[in-house]
C-alpha atoms as a PDB file:
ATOM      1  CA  UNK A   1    -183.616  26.987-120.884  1.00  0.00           C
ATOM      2  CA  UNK A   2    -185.310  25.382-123.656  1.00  0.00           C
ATOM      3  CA  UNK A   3    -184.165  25.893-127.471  1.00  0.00           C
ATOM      4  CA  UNK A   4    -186.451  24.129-128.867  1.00  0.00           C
ATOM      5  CA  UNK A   5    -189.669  21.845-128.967  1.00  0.00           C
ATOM      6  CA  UNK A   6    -191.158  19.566-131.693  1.00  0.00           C
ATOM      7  CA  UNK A   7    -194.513  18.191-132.018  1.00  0.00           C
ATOM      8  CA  UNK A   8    -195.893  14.913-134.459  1.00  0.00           C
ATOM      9  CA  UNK A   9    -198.138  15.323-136.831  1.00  0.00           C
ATOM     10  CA  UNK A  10    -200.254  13.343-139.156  1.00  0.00           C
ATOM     11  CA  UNK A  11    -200.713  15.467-142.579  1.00  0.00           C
ATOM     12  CA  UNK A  12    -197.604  18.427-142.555  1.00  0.00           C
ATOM     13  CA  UNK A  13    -198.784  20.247-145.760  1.00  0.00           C
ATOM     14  CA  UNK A  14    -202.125  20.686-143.494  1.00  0.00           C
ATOM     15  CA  UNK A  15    -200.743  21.317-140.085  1.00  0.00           C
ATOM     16  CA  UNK A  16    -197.678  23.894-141.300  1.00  0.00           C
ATOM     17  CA  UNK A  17    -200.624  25.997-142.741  1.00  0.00           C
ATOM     18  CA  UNK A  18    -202.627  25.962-139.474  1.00  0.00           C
ATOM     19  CA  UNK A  19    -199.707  26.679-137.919  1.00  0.00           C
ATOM     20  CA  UNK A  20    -199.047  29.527-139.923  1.00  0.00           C
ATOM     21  CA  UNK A  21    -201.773  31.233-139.370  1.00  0.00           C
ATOM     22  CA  UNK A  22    -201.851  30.205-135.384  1.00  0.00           C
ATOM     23  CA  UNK A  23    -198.429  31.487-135.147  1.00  0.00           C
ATOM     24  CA  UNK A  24    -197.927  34.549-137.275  1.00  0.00           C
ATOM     25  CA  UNK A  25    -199.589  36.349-133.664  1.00  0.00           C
ATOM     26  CA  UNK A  26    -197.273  35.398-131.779  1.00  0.00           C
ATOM     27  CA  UNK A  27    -194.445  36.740-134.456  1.00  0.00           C
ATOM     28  CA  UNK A  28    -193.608  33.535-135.506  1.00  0.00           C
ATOM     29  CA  UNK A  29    -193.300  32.695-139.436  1.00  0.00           C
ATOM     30  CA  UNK A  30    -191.994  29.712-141.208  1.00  0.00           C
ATOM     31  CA  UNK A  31    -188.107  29.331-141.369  1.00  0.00           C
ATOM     32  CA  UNK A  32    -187.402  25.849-142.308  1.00  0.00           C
ATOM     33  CA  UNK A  33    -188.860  23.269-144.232  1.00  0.00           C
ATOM     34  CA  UNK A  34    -188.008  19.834-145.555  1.00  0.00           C
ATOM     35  CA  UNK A  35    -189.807  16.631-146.690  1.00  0.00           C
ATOM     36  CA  UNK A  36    -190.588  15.455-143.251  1.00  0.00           C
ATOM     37  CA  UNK A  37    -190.231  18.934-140.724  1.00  0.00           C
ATOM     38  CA  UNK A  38    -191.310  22.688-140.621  1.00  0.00           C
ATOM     39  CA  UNK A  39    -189.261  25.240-138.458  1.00  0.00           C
ATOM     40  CA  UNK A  40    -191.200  28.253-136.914  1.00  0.00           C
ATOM     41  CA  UNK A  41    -189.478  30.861-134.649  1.00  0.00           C
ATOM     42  CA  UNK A  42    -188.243  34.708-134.432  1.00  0.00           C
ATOM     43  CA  UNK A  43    -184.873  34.509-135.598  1.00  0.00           C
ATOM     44  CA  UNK A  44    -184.495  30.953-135.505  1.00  0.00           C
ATOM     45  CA  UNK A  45    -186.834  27.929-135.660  1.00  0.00           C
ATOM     46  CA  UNK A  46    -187.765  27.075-132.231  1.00  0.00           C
ATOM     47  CA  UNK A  47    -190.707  25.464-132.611  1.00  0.00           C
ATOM     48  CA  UNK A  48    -191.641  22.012-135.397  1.00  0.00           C
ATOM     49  CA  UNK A  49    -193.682  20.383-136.617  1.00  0.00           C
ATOM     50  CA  UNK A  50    -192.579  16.551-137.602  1.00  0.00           C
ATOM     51  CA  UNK A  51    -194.636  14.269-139.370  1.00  0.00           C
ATOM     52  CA  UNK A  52    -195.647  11.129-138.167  1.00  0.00           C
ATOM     53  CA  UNK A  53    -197.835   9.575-140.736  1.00  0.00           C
ATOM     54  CA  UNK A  54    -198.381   6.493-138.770  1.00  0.00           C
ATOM     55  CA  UNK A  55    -199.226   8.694-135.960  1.00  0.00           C
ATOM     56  CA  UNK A  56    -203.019   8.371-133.593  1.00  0.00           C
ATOM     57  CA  UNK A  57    -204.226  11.371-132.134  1.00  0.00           C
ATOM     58  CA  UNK A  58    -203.150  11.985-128.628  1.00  0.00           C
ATOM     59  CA  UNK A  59    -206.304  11.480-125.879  1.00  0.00           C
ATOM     60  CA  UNK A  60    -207.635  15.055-124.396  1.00  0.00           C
ATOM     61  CA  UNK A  61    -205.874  13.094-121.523  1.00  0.00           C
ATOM     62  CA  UNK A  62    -202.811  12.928-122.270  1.00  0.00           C
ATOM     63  CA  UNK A  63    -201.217  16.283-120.363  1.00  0.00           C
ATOM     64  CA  UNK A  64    -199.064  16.913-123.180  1.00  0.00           C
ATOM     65  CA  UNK A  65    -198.612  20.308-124.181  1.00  0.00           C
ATOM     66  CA  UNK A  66    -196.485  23.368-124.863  1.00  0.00           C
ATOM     67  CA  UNK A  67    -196.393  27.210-123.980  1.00  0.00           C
ATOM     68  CA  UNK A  68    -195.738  29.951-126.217  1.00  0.00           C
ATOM     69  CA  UNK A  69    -194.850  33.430-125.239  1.00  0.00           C
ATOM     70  CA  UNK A  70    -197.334  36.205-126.796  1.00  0.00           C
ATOM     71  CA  UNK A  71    -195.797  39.833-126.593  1.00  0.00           C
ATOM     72  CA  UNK A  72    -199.452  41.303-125.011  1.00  0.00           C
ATOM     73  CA  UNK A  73    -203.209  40.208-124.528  1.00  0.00           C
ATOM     74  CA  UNK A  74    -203.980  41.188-128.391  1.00  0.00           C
ATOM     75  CA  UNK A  75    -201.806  37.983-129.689  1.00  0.00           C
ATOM     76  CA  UNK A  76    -203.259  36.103-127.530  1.00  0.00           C
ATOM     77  CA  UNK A  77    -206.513  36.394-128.126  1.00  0.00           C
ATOM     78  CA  UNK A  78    -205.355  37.028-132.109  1.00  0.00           C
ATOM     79  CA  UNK A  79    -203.938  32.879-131.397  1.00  0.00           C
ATOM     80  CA  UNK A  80    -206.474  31.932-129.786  1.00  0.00           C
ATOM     81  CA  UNK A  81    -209.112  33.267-132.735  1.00  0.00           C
ATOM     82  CA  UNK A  82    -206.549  32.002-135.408  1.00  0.00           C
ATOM     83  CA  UNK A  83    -206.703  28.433-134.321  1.00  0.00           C
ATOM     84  CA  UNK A  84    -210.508  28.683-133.643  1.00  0.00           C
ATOM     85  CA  UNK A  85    -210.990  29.857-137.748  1.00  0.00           C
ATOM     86  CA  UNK A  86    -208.088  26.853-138.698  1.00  0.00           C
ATOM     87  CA  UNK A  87    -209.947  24.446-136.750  1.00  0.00           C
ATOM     88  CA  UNK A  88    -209.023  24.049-133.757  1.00  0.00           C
ATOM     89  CA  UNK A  89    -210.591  22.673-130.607  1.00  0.00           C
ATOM     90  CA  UNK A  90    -210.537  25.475-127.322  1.00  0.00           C
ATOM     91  CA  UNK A  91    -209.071  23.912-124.554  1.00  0.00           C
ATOM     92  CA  UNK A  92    -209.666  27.758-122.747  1.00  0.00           C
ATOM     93  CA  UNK A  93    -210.466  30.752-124.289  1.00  0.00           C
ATOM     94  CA  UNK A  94    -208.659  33.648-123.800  1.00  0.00           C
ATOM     95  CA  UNK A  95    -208.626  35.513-120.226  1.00  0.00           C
ATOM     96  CA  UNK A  96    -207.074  35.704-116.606  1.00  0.00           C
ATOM     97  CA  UNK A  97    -205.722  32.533-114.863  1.00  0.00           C
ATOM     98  CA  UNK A  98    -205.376  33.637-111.468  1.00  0.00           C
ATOM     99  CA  UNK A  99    -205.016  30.204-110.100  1.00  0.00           C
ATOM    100  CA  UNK A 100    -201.515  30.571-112.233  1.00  0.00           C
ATOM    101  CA  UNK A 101    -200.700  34.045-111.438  1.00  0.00           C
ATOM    102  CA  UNK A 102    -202.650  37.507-111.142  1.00  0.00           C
ATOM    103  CA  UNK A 103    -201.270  38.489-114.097  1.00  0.00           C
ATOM    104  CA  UNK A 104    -201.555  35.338-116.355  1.00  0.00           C
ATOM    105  CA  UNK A 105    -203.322  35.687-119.305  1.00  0.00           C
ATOM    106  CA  UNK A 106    -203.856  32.735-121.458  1.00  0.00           C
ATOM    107  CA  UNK A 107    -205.319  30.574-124.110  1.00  0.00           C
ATOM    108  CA  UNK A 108    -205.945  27.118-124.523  1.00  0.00           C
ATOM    109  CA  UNK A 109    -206.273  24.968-127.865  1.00  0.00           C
ATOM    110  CA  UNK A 110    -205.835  21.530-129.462  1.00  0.00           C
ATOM    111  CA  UNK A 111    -205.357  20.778-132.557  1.00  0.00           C
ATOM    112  CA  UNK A 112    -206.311  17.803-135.199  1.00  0.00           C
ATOM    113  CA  UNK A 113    -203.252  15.370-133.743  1.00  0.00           C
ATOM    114  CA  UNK A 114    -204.319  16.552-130.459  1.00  0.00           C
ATOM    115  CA  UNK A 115    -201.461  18.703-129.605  1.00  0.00           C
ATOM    116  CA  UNK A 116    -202.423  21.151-126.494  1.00  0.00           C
ATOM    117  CA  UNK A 117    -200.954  24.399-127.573  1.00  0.00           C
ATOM    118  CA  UNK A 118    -200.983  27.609-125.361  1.00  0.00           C
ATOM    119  CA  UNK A 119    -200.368  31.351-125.287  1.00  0.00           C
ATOM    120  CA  UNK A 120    -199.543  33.348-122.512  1.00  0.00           C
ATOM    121  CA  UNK A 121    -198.524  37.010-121.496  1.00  0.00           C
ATOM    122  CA  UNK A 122    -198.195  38.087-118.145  1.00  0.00           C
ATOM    123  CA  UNK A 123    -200.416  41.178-117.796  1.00  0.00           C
ATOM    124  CA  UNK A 124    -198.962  44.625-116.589  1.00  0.00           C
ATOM    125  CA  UNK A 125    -200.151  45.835-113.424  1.00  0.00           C
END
């Protein structure tokens, strides 16, 4: 199992707020910060942000990306709106994946530094 994940970024004033707001759906707020990192999680930070000032966007290429859990279909499409408004590049709006699952819902979004970020629930039947 995973504890945590980390992502670079370029300007980490700018990217902790869009992350704010792209998290805070999900039930994620800010729990740590220092010069050069900003925790997110729950109960713990599972998620940063590090910054990389020397750092190039990634390519749309480049098959990075992570997956966060949303708790129903509402925070997901709440994330996926959220990043859309902070702006964000969709990568897959909100909706069904059944190439994934029958009960896969997701979105799909990059931000500035290129980062692929999803959110996923799976559906009830």
């Amino acid at each position: 199992m995973i504890d945590h994940v980390s992502i670079p970024v370029r300007d980490l004033k700018a990217s902790a707020a869009f992350y704010t707001a792209l998290l805070a759906p999900l039930g994620m707020t800010r729990l740590r910060e220092a010069d050069r990192t900003v925790g997110f999680g729950k109960t713990y930070p599972e998620f940063w942000l590090n910054a990389r000032a020397g750092l190039t966007a990634s390519s749309p290429d480049s098959g990075a990306h992570v997956c966060l859990r949303a708790p129903d279909a509402q925070a997901v499409d709440a994330f996926h709106a959220a990043a859309l408004a902070a702006g964000a590049a969709s990568e897959g709006a909100p909706g069904k994946r059944p190439e994934y699952s029958a009960r896969y819902y997701a979105a799909f979004v990059r931000d500035r530094d290129g980062n692929r970020i999803e959110a996923v629930t799976f559906l009830r039947d």
